[in-house]
Protein backbone atom coordinates (compact mmCIF):
# COMPACT_ATOMS: atom_id res chain seq x y z
CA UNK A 1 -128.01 69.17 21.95
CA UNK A 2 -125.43 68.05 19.60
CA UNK A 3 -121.52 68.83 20.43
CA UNK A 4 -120.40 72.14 18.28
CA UNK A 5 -118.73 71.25 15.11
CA UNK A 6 -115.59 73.38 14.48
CA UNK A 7 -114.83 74.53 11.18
CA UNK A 8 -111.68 76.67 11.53
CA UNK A 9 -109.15 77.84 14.04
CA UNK A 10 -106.14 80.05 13.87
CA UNK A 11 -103.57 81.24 16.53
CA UNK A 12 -102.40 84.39 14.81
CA UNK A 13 -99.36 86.40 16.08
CA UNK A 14 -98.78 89.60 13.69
CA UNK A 15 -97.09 93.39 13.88
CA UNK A 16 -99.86 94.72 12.68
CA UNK A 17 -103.86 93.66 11.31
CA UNK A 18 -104.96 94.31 8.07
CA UNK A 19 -108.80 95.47 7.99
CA UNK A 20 -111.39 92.81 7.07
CA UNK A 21 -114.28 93.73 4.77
CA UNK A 22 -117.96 93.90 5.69
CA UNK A 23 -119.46 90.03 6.22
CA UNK A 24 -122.21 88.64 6.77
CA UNK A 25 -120.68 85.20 8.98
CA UNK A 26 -122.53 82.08 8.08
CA UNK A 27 -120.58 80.60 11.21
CA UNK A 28 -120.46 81.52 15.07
CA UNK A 29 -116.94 83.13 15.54
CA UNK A 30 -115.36 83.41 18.68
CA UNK A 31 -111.78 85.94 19.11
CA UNK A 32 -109.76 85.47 22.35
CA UNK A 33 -107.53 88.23 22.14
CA UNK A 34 -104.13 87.43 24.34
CA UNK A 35 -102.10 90.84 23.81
CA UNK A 36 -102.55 93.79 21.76
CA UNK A 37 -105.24 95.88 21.27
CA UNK A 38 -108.29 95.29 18.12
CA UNK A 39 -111.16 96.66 17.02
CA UNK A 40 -114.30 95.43 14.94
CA UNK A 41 -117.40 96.31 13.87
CA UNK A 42 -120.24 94.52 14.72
CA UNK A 43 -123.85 94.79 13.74
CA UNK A 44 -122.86 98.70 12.97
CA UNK A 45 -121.12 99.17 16.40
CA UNK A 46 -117.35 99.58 17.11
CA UNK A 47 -116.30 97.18 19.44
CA UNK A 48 -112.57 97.85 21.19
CA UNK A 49 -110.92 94.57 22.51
CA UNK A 50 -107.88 95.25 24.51
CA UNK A 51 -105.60 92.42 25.71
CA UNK A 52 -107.47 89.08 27.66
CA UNK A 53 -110.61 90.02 26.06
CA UNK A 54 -113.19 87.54 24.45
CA UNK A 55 -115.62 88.50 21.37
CA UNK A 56 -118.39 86.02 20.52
CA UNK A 57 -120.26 86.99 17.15
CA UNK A 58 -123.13 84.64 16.36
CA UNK A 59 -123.93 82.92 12.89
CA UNK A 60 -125.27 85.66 10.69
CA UNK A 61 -123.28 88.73 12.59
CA UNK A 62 -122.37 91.73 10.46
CA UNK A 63 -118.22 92.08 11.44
CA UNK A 64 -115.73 94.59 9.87
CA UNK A 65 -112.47 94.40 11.23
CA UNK A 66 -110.40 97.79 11.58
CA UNK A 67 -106.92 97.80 10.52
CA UNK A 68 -104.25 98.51 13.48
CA UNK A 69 -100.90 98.78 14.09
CA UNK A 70 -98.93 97.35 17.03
CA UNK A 71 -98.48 93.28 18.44
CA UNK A 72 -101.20 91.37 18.54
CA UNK A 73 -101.82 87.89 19.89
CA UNK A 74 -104.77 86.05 19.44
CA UNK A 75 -106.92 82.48 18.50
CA UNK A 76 -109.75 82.86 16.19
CA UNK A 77 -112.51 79.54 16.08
CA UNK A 78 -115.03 79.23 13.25
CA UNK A 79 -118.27 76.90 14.70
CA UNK A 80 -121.35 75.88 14.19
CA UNK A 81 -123.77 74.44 16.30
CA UNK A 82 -127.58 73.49 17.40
């Protein structure tokens, strides 16, 4: 099994998240949220991540992201792997 190679990683700290459009991800995506409060959806599902929560979406995952106000903390990684 090769190591993951890592495309992208953020640490974003904002006041409030703009929405993200319907996407199909050519990457895995992983979201460690450390404070606030977030909310996606996934594969035509709302998913509701509150603070310390951890969202995998694998390669090929349809993700919307929900605009919201309010702090929010959190690292965003980009990967692909084998």
């Amino acid at each position: 099994m090769e190591k993951p190679i890592l495309f992208y990683t953020s640490h974003n700290q904002y006041y409030s998240v703009s929405a993200l459009q319907d996407k199909h991800i050519p990457w895995n995506n992983l979201i460690v949220l450390l404070e606030g409060h977030m909310s996606y959806i996934i594969d035509g599902k709302q998913i509701d991540l509150s603070q310390g929560n951890i969202l995998f979406l694998p390669e090929g995952s349809s993700r919307i992201r929900l605009a919201t106000d309010g702090y929010v903390d959190f690292f965003v990684f980009n990967f692909s792997s084998e």
